[in-house]
C-alpha atoms as a PDB file:
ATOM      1  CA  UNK A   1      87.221 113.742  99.557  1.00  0.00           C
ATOM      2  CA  UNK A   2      87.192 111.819  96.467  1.00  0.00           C
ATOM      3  CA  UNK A   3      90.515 111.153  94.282  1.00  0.00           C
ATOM      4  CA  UNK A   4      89.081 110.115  90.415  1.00  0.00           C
ATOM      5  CA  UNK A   5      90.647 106.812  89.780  1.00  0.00           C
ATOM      6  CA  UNK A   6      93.782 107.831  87.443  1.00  0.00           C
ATOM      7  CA  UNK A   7      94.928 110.253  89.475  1.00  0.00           C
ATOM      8  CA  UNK A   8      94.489 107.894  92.695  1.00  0.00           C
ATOM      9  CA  UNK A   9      96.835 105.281  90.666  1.00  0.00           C
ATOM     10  CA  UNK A  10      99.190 107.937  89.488  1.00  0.00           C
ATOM     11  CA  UNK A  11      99.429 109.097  93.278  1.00  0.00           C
ATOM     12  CA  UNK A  12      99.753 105.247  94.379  1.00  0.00           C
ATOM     13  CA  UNK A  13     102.827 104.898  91.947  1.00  0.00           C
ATOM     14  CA  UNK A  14     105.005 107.761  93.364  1.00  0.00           C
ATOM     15  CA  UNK A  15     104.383 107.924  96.963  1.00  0.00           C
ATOM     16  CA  UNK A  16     103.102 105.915 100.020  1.00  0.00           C
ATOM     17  CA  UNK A  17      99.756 106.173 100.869  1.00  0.00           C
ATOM     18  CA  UNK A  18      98.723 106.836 104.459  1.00  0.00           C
ATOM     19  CA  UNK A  19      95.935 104.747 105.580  1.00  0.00           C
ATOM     20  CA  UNK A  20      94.042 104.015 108.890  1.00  0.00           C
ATOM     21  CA  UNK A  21      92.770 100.603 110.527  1.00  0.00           C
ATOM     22  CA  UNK A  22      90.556  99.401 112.788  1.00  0.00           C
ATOM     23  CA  UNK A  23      91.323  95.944 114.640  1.00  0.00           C
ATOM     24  CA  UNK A  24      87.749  95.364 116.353  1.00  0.00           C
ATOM     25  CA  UNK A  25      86.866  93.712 119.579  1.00  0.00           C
ATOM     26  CA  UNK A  26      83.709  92.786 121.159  1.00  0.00           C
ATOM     27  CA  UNK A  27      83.196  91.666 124.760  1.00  0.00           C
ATOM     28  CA  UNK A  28      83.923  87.966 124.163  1.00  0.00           C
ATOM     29  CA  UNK A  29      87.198  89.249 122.788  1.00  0.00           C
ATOM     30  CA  UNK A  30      86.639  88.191 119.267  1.00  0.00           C
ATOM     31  CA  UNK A  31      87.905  90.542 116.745  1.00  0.00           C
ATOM     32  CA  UNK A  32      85.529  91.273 113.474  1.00  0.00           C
ATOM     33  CA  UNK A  33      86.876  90.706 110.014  1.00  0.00           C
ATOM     34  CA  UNK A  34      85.781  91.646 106.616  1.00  0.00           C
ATOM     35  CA  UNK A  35      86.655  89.504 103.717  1.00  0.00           C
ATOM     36  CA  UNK A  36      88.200  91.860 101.444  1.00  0.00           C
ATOM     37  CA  UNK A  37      86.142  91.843  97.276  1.00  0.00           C
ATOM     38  CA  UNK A  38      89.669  93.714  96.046  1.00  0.00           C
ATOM     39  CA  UNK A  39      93.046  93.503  95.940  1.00  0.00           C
ATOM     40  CA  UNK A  40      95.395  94.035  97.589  1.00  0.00           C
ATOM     41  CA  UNK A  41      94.338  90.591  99.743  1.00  0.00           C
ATOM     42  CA  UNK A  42      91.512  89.877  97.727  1.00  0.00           C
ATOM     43  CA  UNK A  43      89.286  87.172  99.468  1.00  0.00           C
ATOM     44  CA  UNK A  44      91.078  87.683 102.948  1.00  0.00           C
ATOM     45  CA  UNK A  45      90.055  88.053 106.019  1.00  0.00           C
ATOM     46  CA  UNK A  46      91.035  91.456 107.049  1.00  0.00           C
ATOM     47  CA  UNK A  47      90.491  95.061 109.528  1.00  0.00           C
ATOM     48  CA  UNK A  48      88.276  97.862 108.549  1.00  0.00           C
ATOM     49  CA  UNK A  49      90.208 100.700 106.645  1.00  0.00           C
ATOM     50  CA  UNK A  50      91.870 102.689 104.186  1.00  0.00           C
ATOM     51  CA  UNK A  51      93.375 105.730 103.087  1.00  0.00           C
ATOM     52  CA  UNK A  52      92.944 109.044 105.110  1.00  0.00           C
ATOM     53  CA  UNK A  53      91.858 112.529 103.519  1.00  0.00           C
ATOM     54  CA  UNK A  54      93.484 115.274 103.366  1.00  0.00           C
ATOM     55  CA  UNK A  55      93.222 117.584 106.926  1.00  0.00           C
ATOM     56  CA  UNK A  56      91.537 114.387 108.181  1.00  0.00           C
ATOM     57  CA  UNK A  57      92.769 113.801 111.747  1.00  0.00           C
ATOM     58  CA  UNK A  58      93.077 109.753 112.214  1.00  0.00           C
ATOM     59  CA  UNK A  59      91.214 109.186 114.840  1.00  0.00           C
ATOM     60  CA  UNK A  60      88.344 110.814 112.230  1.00  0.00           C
ATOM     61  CA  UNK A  61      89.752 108.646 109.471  1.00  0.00           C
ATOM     62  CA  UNK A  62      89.319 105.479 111.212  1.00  0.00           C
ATOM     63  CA  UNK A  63      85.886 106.746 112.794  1.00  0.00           C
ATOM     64  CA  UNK A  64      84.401 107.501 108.850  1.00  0.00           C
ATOM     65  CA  UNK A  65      85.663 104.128 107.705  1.00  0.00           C
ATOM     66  CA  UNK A  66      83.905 101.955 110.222  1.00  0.00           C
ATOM     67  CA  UNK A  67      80.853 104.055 109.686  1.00  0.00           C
ATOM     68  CA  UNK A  68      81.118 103.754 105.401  1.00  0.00           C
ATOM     69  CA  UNK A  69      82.567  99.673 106.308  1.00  0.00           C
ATOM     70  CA  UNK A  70      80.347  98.098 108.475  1.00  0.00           C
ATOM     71  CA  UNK A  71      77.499 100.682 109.202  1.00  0.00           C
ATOM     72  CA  UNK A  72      79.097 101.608 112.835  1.00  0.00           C
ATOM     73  CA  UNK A  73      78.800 104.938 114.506  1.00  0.00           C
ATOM     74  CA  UNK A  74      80.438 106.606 117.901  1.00  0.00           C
ATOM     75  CA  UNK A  75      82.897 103.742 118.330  1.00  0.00           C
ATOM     76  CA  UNK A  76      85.264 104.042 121.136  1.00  0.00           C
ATOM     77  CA  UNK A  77      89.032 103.475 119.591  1.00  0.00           C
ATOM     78  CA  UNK A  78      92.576 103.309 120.925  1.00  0.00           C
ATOM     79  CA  UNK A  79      95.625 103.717 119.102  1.00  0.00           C
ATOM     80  CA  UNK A  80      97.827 100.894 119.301  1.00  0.00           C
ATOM     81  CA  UNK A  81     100.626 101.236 116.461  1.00  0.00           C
ATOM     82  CA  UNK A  82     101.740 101.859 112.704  1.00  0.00           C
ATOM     83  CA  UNK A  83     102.222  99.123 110.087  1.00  0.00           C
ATOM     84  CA  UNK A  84     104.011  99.710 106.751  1.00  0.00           C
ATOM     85  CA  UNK A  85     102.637  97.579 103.892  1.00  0.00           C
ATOM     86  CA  UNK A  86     104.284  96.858 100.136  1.00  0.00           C
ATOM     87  CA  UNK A  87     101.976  95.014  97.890  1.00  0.00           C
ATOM     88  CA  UNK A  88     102.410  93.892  94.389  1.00  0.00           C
ATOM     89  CA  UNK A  89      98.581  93.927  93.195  1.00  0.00           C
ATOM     90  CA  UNK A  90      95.812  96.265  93.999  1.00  0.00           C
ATOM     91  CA  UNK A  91      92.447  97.001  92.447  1.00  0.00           C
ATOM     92  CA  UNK A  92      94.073  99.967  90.402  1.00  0.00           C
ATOM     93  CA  UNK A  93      96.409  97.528  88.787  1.00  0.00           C
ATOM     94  CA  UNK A  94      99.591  99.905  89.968  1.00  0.00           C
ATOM     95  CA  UNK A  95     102.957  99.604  88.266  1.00  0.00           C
ATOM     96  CA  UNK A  96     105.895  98.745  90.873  1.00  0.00           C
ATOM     97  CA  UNK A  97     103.635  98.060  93.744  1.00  0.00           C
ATOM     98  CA  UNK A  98     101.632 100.142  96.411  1.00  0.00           C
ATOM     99  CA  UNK A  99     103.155 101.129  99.279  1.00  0.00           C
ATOM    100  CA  UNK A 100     100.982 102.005 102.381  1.00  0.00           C
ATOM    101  CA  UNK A 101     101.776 102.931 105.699  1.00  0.00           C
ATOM    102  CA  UNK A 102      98.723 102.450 108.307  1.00  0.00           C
ATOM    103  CA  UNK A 103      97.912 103.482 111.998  1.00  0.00           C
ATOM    104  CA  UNK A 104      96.145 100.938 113.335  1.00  0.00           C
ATOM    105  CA  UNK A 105      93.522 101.337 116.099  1.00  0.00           C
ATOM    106  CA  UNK A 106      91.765  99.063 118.815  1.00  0.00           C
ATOM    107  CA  UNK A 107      87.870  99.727 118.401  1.00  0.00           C
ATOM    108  CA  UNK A 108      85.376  98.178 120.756  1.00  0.00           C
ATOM    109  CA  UNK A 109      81.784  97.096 119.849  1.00  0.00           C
ATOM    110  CA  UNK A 110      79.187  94.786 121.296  1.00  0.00           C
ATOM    111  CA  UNK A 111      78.780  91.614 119.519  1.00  0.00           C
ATOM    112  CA  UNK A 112      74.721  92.250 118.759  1.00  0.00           C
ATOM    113  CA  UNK A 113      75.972  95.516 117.020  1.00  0.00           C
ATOM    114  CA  UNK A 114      73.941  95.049 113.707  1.00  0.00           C
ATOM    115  CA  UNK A 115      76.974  95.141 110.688  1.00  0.00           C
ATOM    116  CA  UNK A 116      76.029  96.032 107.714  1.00  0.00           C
ATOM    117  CA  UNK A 117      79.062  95.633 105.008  1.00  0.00           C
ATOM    118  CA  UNK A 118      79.353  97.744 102.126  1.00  0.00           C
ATOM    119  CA  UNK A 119      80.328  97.169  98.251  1.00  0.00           C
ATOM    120  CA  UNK A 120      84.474  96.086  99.086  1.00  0.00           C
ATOM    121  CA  UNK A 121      83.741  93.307 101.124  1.00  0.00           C
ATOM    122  CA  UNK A 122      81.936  90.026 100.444  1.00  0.00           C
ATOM    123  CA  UNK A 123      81.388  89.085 104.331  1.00  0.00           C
ATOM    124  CA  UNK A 124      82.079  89.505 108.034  1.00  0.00           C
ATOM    125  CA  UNK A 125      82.757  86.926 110.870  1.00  0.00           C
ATOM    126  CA  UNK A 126      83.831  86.647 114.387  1.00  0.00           C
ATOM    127  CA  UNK A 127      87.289  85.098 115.181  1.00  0.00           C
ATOM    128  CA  UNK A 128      88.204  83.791 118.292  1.00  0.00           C
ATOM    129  CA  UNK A 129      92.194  84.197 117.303  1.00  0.00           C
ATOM    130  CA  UNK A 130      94.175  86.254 114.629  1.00  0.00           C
ATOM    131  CA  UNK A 131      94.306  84.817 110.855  1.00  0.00           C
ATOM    132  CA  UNK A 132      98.139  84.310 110.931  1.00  0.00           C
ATOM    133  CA  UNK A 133      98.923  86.730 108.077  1.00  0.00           C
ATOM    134  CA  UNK A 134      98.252  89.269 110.846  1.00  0.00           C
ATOM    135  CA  UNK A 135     101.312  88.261 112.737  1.00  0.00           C
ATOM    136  CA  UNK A 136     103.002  88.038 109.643  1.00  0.00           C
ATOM    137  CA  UNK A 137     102.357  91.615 108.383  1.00  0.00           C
ATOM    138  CA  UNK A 138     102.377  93.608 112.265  1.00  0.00           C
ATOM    139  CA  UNK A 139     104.715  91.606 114.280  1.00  0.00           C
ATOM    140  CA  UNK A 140     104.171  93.762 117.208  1.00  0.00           C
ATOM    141  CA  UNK A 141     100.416  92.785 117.382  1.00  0.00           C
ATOM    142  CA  UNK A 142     102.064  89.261 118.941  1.00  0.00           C
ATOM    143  CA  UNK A 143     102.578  91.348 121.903  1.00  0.00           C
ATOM    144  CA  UNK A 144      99.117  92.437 122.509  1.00  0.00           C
ATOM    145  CA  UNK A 145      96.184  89.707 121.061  1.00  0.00           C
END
């Protein structure tokens, strides 16, 4: 479902945005990142995601953005939690911030799973451990990776 841009931002400035994420984990146990093209956390390392549609279950959400993200189809995932997010920039320029809450899920891939990034990000790696903004931003994540 697609939101045209000034209506997106005018949405963005009244209410919290519900969003899904994917923390991914191959069988080394390295988690994929993207480096983000936009704000919010332009150029940084981050999960998979974004905002869910509307009568979009979120397992589904988080299924269609690793598919339009990295190219990735019939991933296994497991919820693990909810994050709540307030930025001050983002790509729409939004007055007052952008608040987003996220469920986050655990999906597993195999590390020769051919990734193919779209148009938001300018990369993807491998990490051995968490960037530490991770910890920083979902505190309970300390207690699982």
């Amino acid at each position: 479902m697609f939101i045209k841009e000034k209506l997106y931002k005018k949405i963005m400035e009244k209410v919290p945005v519900v969003c899904t994420d994917a923390l991914i984990l191959n069988e080394k146990k390295e988690f994929l990142l993207i480096k983000r093209k936009n704000e919010p956390l332009k150029n940084i390392y981050w999960m998979i995601g974004g905002r869910l549609h509307k009568n979009e279950l979120i397992e589904n959400g988080i299924k269609r953005k690793l598919y339009q993200e990295i190219g990735v189809k019939n991933v296994k995932v497991k919820y693990l939690g909810f994050f709540e997010e307030f930025f001050l920039k983002t790509k729409q320029n939004v007055n007052n911030g952008f608040h987003s809450i996220s469920f986050v899920y655990l999906a597993f891939i195999n590390s020769s799973t051919k990734i193919k990034i779209d148009e938001q990000s300018s990369e993807f790696k491998w990490f051995k451990k968490l960037p530490l903004i991770f910890y920083k931003t979902i505190p309970w994540l300390k207690k699982k990776f």
